[in-house]
C-alpha atoms as a PDB file:
ATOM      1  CA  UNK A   1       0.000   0.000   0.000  1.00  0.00           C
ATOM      2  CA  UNK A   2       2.673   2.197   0.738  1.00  0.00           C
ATOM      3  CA  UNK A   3       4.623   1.953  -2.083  1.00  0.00           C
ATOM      4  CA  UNK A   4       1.312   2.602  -4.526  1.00  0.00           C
ATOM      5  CA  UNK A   5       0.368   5.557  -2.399  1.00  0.00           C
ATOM      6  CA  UNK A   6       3.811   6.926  -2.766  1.00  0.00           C
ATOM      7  CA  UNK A   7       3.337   5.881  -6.879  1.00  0.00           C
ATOM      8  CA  UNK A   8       0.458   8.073  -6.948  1.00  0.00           C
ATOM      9  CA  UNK A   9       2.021  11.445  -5.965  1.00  0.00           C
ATOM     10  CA  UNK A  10       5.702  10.980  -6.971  1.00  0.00           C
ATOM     11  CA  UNK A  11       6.110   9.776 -10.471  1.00  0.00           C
ATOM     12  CA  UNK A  12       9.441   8.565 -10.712  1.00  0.00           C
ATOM     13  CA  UNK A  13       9.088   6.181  -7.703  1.00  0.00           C
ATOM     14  CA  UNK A  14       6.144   5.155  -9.907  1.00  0.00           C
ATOM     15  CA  UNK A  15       7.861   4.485 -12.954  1.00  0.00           C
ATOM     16  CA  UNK A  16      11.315   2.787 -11.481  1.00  0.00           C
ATOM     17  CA  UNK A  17       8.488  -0.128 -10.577  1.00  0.00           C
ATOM     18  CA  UNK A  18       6.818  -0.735 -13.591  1.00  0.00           C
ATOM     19  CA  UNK A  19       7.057  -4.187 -15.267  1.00  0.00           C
ATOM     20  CA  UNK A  20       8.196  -3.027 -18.872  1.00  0.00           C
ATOM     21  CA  UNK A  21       8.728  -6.860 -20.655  1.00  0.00           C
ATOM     22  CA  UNK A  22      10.943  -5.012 -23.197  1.00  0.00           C
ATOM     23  CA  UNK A  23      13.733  -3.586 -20.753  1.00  0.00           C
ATOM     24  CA  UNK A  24      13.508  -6.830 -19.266  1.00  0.00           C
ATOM     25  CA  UNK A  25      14.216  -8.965 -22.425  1.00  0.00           C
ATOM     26  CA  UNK A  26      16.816  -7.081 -23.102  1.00  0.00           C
ATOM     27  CA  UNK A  27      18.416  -7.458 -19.492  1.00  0.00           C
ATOM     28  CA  UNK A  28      17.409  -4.494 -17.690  1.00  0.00           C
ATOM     29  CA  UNK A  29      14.711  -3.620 -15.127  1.00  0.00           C
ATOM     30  CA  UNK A  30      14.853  -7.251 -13.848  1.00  0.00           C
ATOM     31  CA  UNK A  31      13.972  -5.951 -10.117  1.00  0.00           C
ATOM     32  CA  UNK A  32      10.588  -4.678 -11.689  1.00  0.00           C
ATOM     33  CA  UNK A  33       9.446  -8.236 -12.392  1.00  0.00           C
ATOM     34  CA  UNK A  34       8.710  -8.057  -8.575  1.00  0.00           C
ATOM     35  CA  UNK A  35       7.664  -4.553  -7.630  1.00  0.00           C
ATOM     36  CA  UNK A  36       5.128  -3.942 -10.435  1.00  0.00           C
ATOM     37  CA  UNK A  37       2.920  -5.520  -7.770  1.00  0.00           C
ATOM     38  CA  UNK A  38       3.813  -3.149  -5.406  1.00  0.00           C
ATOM     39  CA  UNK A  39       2.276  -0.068  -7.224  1.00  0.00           C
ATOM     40  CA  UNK A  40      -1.199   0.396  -8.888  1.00  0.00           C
ATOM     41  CA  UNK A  41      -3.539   2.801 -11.039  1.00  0.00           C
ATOM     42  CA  UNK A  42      -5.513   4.684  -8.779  1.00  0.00           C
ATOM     43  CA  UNK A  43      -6.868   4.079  -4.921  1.00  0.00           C
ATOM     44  CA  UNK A  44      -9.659   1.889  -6.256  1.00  0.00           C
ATOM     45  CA  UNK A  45      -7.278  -0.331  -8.132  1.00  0.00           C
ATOM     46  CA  UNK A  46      -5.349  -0.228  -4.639  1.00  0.00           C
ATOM     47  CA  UNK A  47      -7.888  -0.878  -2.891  1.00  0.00           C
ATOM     48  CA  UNK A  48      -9.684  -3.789  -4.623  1.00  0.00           C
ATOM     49  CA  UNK A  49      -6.610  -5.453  -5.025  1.00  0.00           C
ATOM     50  CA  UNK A  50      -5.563  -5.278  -0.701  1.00  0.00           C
ATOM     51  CA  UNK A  51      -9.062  -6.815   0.303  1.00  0.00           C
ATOM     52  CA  UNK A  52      -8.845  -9.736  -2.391  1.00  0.00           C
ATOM     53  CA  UNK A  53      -5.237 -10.424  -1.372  1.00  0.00           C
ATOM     54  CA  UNK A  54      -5.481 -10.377   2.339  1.00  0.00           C
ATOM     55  CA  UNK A  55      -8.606 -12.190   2.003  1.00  0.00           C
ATOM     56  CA  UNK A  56      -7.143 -14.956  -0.453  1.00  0.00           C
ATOM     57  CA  UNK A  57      -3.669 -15.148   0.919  1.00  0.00           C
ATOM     58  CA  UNK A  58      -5.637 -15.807   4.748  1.00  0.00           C
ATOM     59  CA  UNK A  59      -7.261 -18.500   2.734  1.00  0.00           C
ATOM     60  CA  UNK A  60      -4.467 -19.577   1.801  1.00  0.00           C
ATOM     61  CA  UNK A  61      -2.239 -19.662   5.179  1.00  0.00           C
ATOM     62  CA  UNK A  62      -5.478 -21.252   6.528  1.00  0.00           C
ATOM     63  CA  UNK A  63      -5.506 -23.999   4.380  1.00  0.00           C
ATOM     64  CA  UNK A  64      -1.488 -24.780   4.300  1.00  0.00           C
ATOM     65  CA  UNK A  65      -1.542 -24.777   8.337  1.00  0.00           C
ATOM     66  CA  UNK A  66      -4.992 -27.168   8.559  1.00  0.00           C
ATOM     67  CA  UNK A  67      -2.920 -29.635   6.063  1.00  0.00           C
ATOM     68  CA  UNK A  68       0.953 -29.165   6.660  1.00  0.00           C
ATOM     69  CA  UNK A  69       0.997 -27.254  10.355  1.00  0.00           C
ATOM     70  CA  UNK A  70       1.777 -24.234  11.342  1.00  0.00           C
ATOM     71  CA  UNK A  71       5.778 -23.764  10.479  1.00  0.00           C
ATOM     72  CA  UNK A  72       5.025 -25.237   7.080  1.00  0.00           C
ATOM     73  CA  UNK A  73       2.099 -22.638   6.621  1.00  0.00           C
ATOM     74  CA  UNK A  74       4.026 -20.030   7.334  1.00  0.00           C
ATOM     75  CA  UNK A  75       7.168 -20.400   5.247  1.00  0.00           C
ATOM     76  CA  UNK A  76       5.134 -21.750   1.952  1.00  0.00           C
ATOM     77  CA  UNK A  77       3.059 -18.882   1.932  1.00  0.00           C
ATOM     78  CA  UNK A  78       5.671 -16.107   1.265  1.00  0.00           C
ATOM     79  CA  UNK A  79       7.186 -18.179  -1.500  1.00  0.00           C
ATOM     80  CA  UNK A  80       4.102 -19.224  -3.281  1.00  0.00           C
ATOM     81  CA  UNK A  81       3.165 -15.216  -3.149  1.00  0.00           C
ATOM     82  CA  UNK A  82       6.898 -14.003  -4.705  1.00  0.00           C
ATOM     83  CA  UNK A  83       6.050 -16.965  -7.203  1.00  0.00           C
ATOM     84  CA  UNK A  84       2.351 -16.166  -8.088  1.00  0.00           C
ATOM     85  CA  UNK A  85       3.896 -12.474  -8.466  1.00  0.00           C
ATOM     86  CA  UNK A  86       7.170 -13.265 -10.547  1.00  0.00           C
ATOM     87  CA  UNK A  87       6.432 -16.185 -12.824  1.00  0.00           C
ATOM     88  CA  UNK A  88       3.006 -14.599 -14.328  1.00  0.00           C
ATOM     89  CA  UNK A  89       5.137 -11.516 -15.050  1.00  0.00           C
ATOM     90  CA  UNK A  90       7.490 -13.719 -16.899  1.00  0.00           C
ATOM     91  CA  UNK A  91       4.900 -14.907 -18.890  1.00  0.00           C
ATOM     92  CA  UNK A  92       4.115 -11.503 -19.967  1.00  0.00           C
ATOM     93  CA  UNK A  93       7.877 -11.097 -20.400  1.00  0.00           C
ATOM     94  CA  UNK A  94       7.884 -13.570 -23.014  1.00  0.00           C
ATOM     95  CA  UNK A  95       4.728 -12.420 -24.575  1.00  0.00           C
ATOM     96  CA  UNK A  96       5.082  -8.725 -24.933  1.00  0.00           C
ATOM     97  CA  UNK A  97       9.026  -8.768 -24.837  1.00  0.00           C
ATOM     98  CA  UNK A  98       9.461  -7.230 -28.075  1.00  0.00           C
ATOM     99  CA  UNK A  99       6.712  -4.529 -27.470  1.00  0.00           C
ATOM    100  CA  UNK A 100       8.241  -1.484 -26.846  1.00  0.00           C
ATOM    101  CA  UNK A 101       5.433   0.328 -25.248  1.00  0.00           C
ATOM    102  CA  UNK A 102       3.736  -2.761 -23.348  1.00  0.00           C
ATOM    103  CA  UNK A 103       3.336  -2.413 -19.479  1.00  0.00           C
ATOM    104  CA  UNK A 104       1.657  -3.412 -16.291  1.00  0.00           C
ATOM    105  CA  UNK A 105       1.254  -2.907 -13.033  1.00  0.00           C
ATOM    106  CA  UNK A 106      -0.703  -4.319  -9.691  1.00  0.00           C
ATOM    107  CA  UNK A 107      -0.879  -7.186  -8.091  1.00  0.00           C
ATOM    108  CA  UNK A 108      -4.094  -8.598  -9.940  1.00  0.00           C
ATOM    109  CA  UNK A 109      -2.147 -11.688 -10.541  1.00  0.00           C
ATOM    110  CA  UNK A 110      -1.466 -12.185  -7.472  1.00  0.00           C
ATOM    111  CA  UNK A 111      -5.001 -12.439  -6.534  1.00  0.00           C
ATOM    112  CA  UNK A 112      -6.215 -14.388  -9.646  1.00  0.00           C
ATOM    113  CA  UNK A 113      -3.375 -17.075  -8.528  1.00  0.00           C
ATOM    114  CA  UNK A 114      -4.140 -17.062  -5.429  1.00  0.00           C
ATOM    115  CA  UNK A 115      -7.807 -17.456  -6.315  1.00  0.00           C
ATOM    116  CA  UNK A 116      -6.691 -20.484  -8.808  1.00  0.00           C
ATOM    117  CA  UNK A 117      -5.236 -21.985  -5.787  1.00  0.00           C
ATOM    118  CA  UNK A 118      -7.777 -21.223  -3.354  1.00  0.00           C
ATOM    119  CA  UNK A 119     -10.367 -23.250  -5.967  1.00  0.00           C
ATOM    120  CA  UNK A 120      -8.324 -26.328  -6.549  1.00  0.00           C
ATOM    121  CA  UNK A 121      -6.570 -27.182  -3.534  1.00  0.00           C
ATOM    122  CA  UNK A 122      -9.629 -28.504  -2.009  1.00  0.00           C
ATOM    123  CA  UNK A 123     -10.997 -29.783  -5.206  1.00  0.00           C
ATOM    124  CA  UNK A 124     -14.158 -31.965  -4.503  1.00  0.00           C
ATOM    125  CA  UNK A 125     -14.973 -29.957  -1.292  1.00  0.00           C
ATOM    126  CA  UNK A 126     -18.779 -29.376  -1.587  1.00  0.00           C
ATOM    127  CA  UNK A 127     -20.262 -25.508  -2.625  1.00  0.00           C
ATOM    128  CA  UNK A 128     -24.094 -24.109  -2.396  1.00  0.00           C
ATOM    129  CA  UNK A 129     -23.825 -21.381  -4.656  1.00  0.00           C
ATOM    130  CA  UNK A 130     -26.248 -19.255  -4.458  1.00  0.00           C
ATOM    131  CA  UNK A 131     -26.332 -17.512  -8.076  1.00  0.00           C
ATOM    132  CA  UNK A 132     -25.500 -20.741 -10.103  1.00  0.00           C
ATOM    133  CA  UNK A 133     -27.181 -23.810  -8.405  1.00  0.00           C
ATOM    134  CA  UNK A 134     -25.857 -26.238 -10.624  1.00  0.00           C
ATOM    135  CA  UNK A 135     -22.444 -25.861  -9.004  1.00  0.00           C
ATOM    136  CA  UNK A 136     -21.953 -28.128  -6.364  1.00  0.00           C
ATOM    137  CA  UNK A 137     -18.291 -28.428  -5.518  1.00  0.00           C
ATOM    138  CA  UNK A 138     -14.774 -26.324  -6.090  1.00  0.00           C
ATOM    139  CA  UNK A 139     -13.954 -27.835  -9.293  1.00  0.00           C
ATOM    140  CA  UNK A 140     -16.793 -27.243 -11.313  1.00  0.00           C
ATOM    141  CA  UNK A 141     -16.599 -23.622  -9.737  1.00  0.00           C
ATOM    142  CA  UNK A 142     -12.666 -23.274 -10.720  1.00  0.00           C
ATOM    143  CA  UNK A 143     -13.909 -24.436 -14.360  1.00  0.00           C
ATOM    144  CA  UNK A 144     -16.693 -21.885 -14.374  1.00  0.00           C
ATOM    145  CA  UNK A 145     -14.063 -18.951 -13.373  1.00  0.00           C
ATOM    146  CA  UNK A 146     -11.577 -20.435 -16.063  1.00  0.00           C
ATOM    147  CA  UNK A 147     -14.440 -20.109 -18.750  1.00  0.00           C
ATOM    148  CA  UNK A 148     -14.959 -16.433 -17.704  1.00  0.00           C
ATOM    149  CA  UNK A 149     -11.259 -15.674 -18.028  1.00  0.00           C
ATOM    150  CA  UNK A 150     -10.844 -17.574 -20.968  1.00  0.00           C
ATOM    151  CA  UNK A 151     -13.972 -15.587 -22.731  1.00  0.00           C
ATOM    152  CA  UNK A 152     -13.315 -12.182 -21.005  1.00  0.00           C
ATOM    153  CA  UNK A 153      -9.636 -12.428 -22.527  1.00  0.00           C
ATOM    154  CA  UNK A 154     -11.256 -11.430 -26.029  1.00  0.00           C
ATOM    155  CA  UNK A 155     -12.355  -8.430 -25.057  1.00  0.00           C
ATOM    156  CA  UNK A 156     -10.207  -5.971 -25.731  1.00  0.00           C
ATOM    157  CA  UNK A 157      -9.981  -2.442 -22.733  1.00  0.00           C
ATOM    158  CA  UNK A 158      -6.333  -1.783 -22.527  1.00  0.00           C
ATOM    159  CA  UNK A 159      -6.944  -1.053 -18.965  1.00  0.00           C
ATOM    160  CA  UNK A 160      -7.145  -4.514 -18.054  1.00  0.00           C
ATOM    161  CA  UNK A 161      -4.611  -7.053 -18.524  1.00  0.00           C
ATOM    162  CA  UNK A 162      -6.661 -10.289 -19.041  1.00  0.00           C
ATOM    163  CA  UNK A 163      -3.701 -12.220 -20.767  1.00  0.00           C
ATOM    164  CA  UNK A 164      -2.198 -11.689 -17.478  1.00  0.00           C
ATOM    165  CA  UNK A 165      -4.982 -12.992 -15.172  1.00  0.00           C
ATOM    166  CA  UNK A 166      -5.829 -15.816 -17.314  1.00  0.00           C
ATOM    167  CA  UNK A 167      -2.033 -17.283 -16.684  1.00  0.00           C
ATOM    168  CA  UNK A 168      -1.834 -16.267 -13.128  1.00  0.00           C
ATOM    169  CA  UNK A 169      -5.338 -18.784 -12.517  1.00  0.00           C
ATOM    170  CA  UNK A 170      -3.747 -21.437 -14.534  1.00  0.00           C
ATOM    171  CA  UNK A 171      -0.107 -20.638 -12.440  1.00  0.00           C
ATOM    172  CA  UNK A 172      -1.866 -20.706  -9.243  1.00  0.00           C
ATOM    173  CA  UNK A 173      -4.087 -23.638 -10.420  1.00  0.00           C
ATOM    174  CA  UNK A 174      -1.270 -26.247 -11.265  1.00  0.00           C
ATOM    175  CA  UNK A 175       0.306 -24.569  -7.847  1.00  0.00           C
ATOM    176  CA  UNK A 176      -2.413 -26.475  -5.618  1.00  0.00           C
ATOM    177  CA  UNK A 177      -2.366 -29.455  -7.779  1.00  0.00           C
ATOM    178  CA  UNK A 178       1.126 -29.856  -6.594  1.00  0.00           C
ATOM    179  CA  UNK A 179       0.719 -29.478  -3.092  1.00  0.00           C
ATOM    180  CA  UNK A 180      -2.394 -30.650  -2.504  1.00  0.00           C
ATOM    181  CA  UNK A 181      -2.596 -33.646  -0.637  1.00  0.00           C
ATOM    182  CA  UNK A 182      -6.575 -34.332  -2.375  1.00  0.00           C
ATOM    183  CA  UNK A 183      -5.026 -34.299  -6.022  1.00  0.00           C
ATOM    184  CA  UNK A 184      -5.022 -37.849  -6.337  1.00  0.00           C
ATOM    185  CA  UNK A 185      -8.460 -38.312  -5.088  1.00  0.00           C
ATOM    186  CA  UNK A 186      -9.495 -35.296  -7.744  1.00  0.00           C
ATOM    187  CA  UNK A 187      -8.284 -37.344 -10.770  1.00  0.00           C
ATOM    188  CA  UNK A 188      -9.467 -40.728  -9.897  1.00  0.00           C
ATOM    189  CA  UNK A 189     -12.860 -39.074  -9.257  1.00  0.00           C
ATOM    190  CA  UNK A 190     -12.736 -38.037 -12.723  1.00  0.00           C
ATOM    191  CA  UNK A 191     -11.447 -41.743 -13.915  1.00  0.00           C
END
């Protein structure tokens, strides 16, 4: 928060911390690969972005300790965040490394890996939703979300980095297939 409020009244803080996939194909600007997350649009950006992390990322500590313990909880957590920040932004590195005037900032994939892994670590754990009744456990919910990605990435607002989000859900995705314990159970339910 911090470092985005800072962002928003001194520009040059702003701009040392964008992700620009050009500078870093090229070998430059590697550190921003990292602290693009740290700064953000405008406070509603900000602020949309704090409650869906801190929310998610609670989650996510919640479900490591329940299944691993407390140390294990703790010191997984961090590195699955610095990965669900770093590797989506090296997708976009690859993408858009030869665009010269492609950037991004915020930590939206953050939250759309986190929410990836928040879906599919519990896979076959039961869900009432209330808007789409046919839903009726984590998985088919994950695969709903991945449809809405998948579909809202046509649209084109250059505001929004969908390309982004859509990798970040699959990166956070195969993330708590790894480490779940219930991935085994998920695919023989499906065999």
């Amino acid at each position: 928060m911090i470092c985005s409020i800072i962002g928003f009244y001194y520009k040059p803080f702003f701009h040392a911390l964008i992700l620009h996939p050009y500078e870093i194909a090229n070998g430059k600007r590697i550190h921003t690969l990292l602290t693009s997350a740290l700064i953000h649009r405008g406070w509603l950006h900000l602020l949309f972005n704090c409650i869906v992390i801190f929310s998610l990322v609670y989650d996510m500590t919640s479900i490591l300790k329940q299944e691993f313990g407390q140390t294990v909880s703790y010191l997984v957590t961090p590195i699955l965040m610095l990965t669900l920040i770093m590797l989506p932004n090296l997708c976009q590195t690859y993408l858009h490394g030869k665009n010269f005037i492609f950037t991004s900032i915020g930590a939206s994939g953050l939250s759309l890996g986190l929410y990836g892994f928040s879906a599919l670590f519990f896979p076959l754990q039961k869900i009432n939703h209330l808007f789409f009744p046919w839903i009726h456990n984590s998985a088919q919910y994950w695969i709903y979300i991945l449809l809405l990605l998948i579909l809202s990435s046509f649209i084109k607002n250059t505001k929004i980095n969908r390309s982004l989000h859509l990798i970040a859900f699959i990166l956070g995705s195969i993330l708590a297939l790894l480490i779940s314990p219930y991935t085994v159970e998920f695919r023989e339910a499906f065999n």
